[in-house]
N, C-alpha and C. Protein backbone atom coordinates (compact mmCIF):
# COMPACT_ATOMS: atom_id res chain seq x y z
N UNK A 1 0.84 -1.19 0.00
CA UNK A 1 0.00 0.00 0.00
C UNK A 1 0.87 1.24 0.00
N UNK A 2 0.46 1.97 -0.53
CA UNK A 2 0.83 3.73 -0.87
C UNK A 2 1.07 4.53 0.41
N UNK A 3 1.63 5.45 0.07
CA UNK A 3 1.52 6.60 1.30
C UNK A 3 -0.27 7.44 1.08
N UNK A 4 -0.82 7.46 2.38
CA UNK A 4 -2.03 8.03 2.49
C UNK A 4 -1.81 9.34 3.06
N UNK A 5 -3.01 10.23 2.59
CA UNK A 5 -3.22 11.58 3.03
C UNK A 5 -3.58 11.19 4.55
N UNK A 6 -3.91 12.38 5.45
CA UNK A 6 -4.90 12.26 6.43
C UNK A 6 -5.58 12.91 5.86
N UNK A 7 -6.77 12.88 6.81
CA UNK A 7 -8.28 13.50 6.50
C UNK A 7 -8.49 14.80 7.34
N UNK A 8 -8.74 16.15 6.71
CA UNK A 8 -8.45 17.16 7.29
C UNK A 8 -9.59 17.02 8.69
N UNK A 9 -10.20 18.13 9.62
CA UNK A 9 -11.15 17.68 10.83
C UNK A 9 -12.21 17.84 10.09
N UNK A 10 -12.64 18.56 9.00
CA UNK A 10 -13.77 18.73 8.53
C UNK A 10 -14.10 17.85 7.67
N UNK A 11 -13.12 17.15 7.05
CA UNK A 11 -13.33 15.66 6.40
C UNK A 11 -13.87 14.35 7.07
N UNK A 12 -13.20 14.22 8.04
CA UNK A 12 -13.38 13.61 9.12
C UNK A 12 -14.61 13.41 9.98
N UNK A 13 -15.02 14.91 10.26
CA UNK A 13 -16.28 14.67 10.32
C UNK A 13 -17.55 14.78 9.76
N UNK A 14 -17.11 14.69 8.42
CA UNK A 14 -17.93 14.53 7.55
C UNK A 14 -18.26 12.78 7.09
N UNK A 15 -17.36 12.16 7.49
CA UNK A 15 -17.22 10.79 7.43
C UNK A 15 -18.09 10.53 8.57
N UNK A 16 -17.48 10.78 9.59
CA UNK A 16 -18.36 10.06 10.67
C UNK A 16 -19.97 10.41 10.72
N UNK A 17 -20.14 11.52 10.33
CA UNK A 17 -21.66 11.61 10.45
C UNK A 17 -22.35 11.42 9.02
N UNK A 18 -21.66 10.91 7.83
CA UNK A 18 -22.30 9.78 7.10
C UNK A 18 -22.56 8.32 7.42
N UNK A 19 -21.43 7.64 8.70
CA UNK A 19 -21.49 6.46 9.27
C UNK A 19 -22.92 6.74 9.97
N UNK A 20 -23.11 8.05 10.59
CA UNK A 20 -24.13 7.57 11.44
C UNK A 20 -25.50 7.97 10.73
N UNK A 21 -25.35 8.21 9.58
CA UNK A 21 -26.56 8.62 9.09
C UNK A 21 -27.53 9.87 9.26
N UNK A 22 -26.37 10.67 9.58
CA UNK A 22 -26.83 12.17 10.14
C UNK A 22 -26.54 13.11 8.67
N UNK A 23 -26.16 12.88 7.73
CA UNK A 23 -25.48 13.73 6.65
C UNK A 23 -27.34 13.48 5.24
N UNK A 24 -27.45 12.21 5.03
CA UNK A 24 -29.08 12.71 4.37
C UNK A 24 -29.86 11.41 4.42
N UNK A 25 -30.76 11.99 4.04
CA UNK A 25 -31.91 10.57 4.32
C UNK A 25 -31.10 9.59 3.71
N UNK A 26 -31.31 8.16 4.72
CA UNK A 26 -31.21 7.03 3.72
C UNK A 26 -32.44 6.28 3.98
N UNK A 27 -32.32 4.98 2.97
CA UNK A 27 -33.19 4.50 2.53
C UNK A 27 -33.38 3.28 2.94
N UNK A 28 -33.27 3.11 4.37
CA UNK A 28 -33.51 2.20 5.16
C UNK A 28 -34.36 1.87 6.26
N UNK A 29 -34.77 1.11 6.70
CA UNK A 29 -36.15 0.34 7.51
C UNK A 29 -35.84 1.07 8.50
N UNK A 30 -36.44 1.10 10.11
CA UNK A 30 -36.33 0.93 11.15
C UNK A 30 -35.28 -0.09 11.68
N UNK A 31 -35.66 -1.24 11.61
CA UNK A 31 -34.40 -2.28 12.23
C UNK A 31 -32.67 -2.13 11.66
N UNK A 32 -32.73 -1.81 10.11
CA UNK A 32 -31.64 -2.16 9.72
C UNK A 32 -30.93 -0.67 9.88
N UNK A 33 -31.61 0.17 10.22
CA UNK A 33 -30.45 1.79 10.78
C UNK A 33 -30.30 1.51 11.87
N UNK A 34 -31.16 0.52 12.90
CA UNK A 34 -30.48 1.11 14.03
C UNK A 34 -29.71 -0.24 14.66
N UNK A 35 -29.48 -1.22 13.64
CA UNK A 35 -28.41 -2.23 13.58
C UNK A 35 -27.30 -1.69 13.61
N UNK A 36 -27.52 -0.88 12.41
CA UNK A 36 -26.21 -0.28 11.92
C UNK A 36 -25.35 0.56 12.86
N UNK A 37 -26.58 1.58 13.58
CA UNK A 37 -26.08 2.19 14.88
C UNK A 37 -25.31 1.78 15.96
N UNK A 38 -25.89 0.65 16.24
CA UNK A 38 -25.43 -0.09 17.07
C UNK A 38 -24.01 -0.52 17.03
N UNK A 39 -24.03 -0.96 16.03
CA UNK A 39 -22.96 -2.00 15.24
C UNK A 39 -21.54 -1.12 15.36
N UNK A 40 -21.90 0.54 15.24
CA UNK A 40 -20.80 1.65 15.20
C UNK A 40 -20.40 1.66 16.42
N UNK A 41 -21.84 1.38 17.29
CA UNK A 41 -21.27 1.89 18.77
C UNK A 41 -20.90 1.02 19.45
N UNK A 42 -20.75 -0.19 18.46
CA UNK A 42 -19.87 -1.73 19.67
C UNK A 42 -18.99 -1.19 19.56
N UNK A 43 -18.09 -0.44 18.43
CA UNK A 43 -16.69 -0.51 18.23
C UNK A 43 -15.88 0.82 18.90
N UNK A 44 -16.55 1.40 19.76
CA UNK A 44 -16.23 2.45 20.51
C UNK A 44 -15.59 1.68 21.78
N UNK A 45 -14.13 1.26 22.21
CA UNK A 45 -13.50 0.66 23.38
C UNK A 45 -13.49 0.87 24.35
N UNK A 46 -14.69 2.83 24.80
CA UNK A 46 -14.11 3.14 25.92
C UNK A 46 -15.88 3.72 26.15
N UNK A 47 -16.51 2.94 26.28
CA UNK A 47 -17.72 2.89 26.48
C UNK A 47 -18.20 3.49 27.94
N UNK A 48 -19.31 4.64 28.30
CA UNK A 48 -19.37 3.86 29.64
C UNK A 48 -19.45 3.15 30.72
């Protein structure tokens, strides 16, 4: 693999709040957004 950019802060969080589905409607059920939600927030290590 290549040398990578970083992602400036406004990139960055522009990413993360497409993960969470805050950036535009999507086109998904009830169950399967908030799977997905979930699914983001297992991977947070420092939970309360």
């Amino acid at each position: 693999m290549g040398a990578r950019e970083a992602l400036s802060a406004r990139a960055l969080n522009r990413a993360l709040l497409g993960r969470q589905l805050l950036l535009r409607r999507a086109d998904l059920s009830v169950v399967p957004a908030v799977e997905r939600l979930l699914g983001l927030n297992a991977q947070d290590p420092n939970l309360p």
